[in-house]
PDB file of N, CA and C in Angstrom:
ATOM      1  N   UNK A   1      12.476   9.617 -38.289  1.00  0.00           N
ATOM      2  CA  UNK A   1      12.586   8.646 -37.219  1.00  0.00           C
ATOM      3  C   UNK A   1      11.254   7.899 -37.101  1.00  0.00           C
ATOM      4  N   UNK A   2      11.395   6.648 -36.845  1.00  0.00           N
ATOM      5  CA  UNK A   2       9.921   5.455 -36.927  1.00  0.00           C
ATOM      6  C   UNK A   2      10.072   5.251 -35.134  1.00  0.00           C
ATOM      7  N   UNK A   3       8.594   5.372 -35.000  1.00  0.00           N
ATOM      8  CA  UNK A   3       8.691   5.027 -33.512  1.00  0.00           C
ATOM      9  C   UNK A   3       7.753   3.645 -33.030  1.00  0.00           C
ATOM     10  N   UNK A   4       7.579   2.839 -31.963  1.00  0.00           N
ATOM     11  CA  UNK A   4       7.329   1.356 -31.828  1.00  0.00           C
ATOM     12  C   UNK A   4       6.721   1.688 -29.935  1.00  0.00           C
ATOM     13  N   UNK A   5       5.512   0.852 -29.912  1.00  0.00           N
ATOM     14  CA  UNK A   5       5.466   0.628 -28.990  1.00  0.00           C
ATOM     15  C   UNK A   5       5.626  -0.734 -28.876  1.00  0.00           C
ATOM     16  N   UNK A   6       6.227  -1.528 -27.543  1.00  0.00           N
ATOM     17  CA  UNK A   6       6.307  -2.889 -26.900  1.00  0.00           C
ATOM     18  C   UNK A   6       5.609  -3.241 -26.069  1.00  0.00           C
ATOM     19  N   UNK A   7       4.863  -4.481 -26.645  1.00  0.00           N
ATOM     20  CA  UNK A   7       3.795  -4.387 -25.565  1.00  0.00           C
ATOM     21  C   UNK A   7       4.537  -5.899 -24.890  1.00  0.00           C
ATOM     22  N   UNK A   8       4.216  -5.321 -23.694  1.00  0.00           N
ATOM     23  CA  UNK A   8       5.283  -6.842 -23.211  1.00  0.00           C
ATOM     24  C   UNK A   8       4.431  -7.897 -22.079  1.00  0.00           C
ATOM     25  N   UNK A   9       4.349  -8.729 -21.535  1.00  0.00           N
ATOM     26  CA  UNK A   9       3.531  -9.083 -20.207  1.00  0.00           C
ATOM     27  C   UNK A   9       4.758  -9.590 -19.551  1.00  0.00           C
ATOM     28  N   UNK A  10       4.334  -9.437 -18.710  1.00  0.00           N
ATOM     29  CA  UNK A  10       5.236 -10.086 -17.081  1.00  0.00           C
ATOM     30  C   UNK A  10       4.055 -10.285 -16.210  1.00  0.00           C
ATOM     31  N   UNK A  11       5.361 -11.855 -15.285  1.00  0.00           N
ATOM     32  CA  UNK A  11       4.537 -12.065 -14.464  1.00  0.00           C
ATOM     33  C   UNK A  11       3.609 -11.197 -13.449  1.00  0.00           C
ATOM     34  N   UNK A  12       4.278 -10.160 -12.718  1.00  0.00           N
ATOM     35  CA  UNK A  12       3.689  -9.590 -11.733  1.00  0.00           C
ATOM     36  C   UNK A  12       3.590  -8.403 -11.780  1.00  0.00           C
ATOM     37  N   UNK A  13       3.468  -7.623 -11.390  1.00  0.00           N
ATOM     38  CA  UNK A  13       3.196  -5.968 -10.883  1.00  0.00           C
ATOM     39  C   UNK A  13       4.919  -5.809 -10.706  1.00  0.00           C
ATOM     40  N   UNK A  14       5.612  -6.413  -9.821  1.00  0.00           N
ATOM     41  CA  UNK A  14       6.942  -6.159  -9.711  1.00  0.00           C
ATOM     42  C   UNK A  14       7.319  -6.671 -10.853  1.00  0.00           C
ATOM     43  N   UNK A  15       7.367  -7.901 -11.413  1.00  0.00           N
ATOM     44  CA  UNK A  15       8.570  -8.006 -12.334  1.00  0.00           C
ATOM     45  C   UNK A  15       8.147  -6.652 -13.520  1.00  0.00           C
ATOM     46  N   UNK A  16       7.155  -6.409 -14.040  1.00  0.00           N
ATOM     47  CA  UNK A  16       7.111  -5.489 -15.083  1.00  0.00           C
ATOM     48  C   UNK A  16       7.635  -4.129 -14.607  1.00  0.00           C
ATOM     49  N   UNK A  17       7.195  -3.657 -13.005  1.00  0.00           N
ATOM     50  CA  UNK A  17       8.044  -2.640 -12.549  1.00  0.00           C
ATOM     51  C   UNK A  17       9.280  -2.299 -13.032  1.00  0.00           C
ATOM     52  N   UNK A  18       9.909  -3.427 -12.525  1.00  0.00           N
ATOM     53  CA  UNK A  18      11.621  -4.188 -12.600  1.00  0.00           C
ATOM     54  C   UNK A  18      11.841  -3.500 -14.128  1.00  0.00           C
ATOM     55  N   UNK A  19      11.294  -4.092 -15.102  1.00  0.00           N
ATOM     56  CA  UNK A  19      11.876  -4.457 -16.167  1.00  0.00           C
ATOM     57  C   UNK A  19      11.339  -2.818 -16.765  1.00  0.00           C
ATOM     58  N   UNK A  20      10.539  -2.225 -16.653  1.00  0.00           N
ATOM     59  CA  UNK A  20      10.308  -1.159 -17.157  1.00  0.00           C
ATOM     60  C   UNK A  20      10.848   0.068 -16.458  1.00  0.00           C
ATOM     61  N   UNK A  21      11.270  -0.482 -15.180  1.00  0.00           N
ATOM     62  CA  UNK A  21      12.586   0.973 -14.810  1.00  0.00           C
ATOM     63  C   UNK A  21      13.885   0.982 -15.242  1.00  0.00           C
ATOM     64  N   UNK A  22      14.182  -0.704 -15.730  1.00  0.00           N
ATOM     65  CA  UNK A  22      15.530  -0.571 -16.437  1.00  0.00           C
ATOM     66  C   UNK A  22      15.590  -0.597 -17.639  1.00  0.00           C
ATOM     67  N   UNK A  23      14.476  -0.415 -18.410  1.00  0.00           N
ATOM     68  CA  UNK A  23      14.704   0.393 -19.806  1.00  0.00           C
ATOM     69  C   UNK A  23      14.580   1.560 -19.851  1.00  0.00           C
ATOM     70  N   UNK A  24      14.012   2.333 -18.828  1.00  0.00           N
ATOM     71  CA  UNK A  24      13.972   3.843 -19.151  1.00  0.00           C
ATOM     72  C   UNK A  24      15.230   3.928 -18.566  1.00  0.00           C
ATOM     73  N   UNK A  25      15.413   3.562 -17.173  1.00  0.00           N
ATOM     74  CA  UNK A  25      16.998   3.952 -16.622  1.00  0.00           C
ATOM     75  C   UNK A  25      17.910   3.780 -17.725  1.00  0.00           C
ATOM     76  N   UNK A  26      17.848   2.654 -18.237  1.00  0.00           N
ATOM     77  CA  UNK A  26      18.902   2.428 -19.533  1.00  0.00           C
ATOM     78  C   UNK A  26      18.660   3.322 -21.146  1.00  0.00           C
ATOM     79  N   UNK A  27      17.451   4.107 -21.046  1.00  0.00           N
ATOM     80  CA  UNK A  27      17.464   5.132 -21.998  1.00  0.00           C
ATOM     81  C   UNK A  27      17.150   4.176 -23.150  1.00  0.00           C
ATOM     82  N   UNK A  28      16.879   2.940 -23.055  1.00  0.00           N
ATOM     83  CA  UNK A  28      16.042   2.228 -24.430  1.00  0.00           C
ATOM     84  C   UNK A  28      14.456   2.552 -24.564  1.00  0.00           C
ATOM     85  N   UNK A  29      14.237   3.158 -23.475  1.00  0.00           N
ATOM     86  CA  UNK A  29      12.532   3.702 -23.546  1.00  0.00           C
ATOM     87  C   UNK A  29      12.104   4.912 -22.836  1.00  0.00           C
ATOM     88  N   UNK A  30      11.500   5.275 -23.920  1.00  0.00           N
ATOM     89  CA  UNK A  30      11.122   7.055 -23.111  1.00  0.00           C
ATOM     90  C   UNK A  30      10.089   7.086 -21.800  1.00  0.00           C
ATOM     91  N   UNK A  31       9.304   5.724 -21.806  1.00  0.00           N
ATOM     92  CA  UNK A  31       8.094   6.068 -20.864  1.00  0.00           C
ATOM     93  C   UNK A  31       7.721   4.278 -20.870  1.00  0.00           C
ATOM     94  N   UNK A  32       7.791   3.767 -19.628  1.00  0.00           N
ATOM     95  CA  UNK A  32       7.009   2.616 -19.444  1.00  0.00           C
ATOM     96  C   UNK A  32       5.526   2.494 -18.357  1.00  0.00           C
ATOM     97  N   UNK A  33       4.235   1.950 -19.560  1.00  0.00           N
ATOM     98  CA  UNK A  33       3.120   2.117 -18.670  1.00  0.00           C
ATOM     99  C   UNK A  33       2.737   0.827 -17.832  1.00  0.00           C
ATOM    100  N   UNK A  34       2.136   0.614 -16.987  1.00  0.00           N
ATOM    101  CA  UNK A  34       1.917  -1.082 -16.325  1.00  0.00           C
ATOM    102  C   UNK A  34       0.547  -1.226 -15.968  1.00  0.00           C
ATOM    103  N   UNK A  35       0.053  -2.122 -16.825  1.00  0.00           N
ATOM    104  CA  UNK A  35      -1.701  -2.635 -16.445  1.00  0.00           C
ATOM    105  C   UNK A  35      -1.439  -3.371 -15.835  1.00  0.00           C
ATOM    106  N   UNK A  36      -1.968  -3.056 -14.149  1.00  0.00           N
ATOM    107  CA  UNK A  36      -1.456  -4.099 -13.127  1.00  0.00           C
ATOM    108  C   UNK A  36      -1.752  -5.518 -13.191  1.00  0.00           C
ATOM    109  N   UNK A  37      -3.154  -5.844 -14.007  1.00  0.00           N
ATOM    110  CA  UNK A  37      -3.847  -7.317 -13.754  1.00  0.00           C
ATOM    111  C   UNK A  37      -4.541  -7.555 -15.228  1.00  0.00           C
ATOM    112  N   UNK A  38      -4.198  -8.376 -15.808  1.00  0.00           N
ATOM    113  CA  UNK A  38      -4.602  -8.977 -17.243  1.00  0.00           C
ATOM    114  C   UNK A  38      -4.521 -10.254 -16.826  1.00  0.00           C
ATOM    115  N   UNK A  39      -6.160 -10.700 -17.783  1.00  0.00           N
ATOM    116  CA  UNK A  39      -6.246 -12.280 -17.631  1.00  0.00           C
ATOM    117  C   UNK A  39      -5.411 -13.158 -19.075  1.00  0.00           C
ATOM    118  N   UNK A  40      -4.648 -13.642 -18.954  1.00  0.00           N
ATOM    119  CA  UNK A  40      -3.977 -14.198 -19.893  1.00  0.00           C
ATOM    120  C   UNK A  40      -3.911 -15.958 -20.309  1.00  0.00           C
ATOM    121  N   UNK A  41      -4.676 -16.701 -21.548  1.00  0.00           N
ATOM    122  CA  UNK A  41      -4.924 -17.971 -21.639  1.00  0.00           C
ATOM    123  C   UNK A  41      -4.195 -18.341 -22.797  1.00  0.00           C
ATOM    124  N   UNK A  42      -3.358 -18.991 -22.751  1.00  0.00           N
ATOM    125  CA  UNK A  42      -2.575 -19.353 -23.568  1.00  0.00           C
ATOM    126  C   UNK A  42      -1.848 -21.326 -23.616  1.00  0.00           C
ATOM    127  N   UNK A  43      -1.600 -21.484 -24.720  1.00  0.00           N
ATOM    128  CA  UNK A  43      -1.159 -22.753 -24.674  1.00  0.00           C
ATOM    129  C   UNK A  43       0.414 -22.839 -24.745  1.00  0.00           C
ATOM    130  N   UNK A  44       0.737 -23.827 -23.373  1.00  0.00           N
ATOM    131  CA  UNK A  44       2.303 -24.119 -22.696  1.00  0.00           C
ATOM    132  C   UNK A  44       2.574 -25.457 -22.562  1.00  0.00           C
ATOM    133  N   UNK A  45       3.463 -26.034 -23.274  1.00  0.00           N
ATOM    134  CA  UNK A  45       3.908 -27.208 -23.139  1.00  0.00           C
ATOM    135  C   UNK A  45       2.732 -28.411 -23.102  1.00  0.00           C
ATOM    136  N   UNK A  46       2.095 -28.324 -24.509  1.00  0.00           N
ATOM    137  CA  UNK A  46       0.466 -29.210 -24.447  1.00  0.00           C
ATOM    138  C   UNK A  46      -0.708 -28.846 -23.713  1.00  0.00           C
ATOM    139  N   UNK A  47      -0.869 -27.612 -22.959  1.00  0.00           N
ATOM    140  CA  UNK A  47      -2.292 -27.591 -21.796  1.00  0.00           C
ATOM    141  C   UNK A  47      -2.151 -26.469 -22.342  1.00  0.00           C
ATOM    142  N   UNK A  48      -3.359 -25.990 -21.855  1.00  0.00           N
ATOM    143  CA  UNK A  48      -4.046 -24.375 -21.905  1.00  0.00           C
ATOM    144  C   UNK A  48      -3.750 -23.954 -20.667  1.00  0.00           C
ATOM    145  N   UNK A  49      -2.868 -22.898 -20.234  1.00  0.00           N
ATOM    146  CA  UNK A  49      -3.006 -22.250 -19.125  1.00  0.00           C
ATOM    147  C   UNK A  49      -3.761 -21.199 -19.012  1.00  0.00           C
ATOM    148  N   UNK A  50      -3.982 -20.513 -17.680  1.00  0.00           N
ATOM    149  CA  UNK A  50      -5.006 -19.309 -17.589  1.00  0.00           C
ATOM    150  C   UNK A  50      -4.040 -18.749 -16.296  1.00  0.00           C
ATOM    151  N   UNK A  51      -3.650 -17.140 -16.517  1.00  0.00           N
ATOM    152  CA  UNK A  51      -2.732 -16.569 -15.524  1.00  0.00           C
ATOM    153  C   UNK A  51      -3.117 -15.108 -15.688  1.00  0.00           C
ATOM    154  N   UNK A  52      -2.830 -14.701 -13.977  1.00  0.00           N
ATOM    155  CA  UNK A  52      -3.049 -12.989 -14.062  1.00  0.00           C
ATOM    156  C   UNK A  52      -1.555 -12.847 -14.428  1.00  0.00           C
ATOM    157  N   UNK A  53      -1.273 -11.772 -14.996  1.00  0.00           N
ATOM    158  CA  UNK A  53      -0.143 -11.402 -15.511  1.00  0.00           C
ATOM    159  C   UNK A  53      -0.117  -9.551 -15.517  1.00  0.00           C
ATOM    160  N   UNK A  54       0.712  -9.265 -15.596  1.00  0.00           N
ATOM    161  CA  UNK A  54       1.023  -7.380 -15.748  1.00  0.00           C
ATOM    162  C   UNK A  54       1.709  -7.143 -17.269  1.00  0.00           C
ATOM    163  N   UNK A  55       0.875  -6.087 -17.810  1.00  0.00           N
ATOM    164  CA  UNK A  55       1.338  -5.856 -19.360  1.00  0.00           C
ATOM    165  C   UNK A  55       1.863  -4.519 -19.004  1.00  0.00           C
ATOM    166  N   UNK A  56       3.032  -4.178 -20.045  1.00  0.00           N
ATOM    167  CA  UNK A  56       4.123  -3.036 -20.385  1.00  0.00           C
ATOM    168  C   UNK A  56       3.428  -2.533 -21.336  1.00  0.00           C
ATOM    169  N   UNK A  57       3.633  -1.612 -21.695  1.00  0.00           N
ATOM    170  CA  UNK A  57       3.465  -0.529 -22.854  1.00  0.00           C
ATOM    171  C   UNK A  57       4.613   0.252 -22.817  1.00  0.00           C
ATOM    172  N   UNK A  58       5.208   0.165 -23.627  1.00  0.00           N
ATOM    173  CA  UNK A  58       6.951   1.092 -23.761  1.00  0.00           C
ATOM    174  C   UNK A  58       6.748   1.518 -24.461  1.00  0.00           C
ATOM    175  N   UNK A  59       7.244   2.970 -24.432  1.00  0.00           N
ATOM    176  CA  UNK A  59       7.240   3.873 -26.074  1.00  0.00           C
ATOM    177  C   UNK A  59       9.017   3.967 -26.653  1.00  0.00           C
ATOM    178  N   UNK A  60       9.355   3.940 -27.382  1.00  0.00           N
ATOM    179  CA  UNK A  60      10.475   4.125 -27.720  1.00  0.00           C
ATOM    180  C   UNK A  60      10.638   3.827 -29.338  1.00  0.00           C
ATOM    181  N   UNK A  61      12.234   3.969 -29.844  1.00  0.00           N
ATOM    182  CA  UNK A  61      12.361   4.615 -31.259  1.00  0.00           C
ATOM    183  C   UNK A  61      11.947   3.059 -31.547  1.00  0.00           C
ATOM    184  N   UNK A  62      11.984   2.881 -32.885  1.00  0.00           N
ATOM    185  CA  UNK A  62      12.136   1.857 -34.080  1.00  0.00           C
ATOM    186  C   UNK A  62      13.598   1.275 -33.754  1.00  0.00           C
ATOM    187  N   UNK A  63      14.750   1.976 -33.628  1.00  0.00           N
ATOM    188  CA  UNK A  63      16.317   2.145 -34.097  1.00  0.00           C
ATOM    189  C   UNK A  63      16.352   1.156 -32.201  1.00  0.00           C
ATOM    190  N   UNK A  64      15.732   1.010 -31.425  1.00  0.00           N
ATOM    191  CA  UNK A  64      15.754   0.743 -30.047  1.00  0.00           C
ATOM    192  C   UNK A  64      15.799  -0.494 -29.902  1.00  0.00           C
ATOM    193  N   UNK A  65      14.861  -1.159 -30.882  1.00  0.00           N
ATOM    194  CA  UNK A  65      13.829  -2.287 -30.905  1.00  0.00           C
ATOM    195  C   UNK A  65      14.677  -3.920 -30.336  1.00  0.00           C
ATOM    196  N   UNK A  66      15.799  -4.166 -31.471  1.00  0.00           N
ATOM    197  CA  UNK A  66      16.385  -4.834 -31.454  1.00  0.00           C
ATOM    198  C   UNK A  66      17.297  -5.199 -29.648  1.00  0.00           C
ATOM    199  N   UNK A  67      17.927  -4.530 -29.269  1.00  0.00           N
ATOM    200  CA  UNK A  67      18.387  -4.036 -27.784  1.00  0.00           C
ATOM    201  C   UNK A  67      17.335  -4.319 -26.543  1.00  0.00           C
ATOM    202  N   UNK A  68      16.222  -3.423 -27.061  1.00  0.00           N
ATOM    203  CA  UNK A  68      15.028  -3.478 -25.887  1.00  0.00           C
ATOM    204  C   UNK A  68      14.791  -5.135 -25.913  1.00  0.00           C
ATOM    205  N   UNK A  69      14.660  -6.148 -27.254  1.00  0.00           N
ATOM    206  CA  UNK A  69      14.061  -7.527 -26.838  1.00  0.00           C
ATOM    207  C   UNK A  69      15.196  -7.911 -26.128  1.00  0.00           C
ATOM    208  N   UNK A  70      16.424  -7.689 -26.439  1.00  0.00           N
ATOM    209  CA  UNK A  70      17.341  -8.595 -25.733  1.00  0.00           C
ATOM    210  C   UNK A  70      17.269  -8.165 -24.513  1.00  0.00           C
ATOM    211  N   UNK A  71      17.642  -6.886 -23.716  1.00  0.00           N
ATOM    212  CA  UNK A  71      17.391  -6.606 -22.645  1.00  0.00           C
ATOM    213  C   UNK A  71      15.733  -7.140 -21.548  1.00  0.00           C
ATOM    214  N   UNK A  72      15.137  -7.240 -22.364  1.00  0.00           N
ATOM    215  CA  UNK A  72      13.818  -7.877 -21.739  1.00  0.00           C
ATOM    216  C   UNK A  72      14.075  -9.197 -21.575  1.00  0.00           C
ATOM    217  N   UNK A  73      14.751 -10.227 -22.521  1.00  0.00           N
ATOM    218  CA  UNK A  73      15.072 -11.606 -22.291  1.00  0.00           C
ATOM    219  C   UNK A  73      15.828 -11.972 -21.342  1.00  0.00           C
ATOM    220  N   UNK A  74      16.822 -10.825 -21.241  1.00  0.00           N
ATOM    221  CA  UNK A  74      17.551 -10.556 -19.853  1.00  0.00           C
ATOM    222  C   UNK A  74      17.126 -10.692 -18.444  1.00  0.00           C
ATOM    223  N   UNK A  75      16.134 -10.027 -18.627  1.00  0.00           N
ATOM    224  CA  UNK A  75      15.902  -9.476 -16.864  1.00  0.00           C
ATOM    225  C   UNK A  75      14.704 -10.778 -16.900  1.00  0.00           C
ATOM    226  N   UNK A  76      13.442 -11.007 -17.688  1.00  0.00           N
ATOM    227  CA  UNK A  76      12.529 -11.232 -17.674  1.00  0.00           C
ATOM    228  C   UNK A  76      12.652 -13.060 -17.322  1.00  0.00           C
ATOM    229  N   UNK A  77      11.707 -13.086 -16.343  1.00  0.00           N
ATOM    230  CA  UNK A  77      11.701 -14.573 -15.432  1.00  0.00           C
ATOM    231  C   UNK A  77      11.208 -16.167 -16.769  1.00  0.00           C
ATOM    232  N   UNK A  78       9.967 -15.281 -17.848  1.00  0.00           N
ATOM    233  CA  UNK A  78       9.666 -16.356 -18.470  1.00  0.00           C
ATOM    234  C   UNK A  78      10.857 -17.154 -19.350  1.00  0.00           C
ATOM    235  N   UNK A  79      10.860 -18.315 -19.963  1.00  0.00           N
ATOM    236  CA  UNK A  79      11.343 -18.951 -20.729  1.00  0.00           C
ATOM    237  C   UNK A  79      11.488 -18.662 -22.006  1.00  0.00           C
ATOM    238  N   UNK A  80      10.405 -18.115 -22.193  1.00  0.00           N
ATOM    239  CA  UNK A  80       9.940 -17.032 -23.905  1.00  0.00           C
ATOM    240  C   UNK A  80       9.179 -15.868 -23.990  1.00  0.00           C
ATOM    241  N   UNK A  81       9.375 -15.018 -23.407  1.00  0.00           N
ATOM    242  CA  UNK A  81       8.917 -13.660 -22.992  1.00  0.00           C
ATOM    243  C   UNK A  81       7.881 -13.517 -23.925  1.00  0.00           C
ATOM    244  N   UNK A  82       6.898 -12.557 -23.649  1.00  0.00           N
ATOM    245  CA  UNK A  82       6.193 -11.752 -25.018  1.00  0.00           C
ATOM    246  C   UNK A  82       6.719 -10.282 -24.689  1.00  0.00           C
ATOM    247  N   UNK A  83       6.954 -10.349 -26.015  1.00  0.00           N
ATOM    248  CA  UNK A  83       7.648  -8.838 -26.546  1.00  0.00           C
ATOM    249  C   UNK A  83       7.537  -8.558 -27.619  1.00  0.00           C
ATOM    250  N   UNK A  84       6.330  -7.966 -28.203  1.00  0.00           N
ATOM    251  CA  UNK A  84       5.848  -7.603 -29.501  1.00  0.00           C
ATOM    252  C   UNK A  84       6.244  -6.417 -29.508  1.00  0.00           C
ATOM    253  N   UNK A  85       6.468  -5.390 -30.883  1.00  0.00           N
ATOM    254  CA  UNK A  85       7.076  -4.658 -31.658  1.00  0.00           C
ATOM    255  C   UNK A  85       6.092  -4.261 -32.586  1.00  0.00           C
ATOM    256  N   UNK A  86       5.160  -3.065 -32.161  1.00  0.00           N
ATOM    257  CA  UNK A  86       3.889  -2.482 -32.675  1.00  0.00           C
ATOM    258  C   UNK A  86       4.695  -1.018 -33.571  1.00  0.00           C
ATOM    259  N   UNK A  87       4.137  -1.178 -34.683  1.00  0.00           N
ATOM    260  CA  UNK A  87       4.933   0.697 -35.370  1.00  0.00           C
ATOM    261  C   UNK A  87       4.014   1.237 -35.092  1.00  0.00           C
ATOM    262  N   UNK A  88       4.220   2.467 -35.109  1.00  0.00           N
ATOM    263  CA  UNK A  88       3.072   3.866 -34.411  1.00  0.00           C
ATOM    264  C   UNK A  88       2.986   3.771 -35.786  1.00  0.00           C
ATOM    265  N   UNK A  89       1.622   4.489 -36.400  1.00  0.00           N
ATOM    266  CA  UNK A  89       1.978   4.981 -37.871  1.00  0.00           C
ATOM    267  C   UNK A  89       1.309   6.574 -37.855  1.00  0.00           C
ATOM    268  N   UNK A  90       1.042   6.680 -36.302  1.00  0.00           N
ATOM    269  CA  UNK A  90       0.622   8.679 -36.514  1.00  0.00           C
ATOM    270  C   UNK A  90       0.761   8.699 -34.723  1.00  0.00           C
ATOM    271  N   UNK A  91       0.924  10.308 -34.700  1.00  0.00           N
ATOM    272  CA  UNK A  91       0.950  10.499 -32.926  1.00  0.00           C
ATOM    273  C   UNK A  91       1.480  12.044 -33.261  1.00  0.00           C
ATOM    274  N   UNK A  92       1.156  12.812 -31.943  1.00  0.00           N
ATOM    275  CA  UNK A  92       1.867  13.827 -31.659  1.00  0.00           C
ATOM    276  C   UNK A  92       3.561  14.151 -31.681  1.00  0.00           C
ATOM    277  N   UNK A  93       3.432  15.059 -32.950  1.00  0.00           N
ATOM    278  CA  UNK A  93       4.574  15.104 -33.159  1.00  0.00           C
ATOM    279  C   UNK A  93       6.053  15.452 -31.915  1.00  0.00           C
ATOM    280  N   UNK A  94       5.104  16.703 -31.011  1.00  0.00           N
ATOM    281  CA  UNK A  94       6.089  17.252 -29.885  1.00  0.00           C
ATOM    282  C   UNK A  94       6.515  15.834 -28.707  1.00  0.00           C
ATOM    283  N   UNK A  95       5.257  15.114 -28.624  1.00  0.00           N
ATOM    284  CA  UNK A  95       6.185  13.458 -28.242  1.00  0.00           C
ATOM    285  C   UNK A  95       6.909  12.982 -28.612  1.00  0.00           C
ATOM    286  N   UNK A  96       6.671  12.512 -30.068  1.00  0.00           N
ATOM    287  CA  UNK A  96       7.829  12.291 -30.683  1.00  0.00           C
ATOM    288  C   UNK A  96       9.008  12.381 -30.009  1.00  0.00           C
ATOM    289  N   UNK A  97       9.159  14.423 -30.280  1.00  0.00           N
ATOM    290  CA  UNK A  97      10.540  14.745 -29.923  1.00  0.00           C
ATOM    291  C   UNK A  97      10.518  14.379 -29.160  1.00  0.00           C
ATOM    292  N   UNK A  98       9.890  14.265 -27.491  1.00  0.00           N
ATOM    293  CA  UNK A  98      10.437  13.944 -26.366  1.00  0.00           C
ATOM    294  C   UNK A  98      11.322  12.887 -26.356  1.00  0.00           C
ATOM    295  N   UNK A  99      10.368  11.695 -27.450  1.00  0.00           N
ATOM    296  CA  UNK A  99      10.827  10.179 -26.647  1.00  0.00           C
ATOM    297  C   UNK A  99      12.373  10.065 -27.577  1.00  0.00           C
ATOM    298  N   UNK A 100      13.019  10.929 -28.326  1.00  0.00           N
ATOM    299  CA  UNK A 100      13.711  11.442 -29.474  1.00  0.00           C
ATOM    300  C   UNK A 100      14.744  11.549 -28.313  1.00  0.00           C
ATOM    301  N   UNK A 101      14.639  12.821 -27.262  1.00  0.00           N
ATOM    302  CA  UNK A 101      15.294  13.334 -26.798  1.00  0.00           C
ATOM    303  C   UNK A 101      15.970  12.428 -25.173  1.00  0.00           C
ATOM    304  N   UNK A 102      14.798  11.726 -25.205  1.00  0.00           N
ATOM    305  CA  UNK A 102      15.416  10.998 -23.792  1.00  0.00           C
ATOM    306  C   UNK A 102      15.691   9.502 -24.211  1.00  0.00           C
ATOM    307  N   UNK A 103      15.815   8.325 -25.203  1.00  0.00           N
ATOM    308  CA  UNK A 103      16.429   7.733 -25.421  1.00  0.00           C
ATOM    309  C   UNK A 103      17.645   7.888 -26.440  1.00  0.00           C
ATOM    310  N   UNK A 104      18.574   6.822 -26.311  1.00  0.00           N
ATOM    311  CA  UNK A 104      19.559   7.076 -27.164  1.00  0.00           C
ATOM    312  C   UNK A 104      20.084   5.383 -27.088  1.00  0.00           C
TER     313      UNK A 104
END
């Protein structure tokens, strides 16, 4: 089994809440973490914006991946979400099992 973390941003403290209790509720992710305040500068529609934003860290399988973006495009307020798709390539194996055992 290949496992992936998602690193995702949302607008706020709540929306990443939001969106990271309904992937574990929904069993597409074993564990969602939330960095409440990230400075984020990026270019939108010709300008450079600059925004506090809240980043996800999801752990979940490889086999998940596909599901978890759509479900994030779902709930998630932006127009084009970020939802990157990181492979673990080493970690504790007995995690593993966990995140094995509580998604499906």
């Amino acid at each position: 089994m290949t496992y992936v973390i998602a690193y995702i941003t949302a607008r706020d403290h709540d929306e990443a809440s939001r969106i990271g209790e309904a992937l574990v509720r929904e069993k597409l992710a074993a564990c969602a973490n939330i960095v409440h305040s990230i400075d984020s500068i990026y270019w939108w529609k010709g300008s450079i914006e600059n925004d506090k934003e809240s980043l996800l860290i999801i752990k979940t399988k490889k086999s998940l991946a596909t599901r978890l973006i759509k479900r994030v495009k779902e709930l998630h307020s932006n127009e084009i979400p970020c939802v990157d798709i990181i492979s673990v390539v080493d970690g504790n194996k007995e995690y593993f099992k966990w995140i094995e055992d509580v998604t499906r």
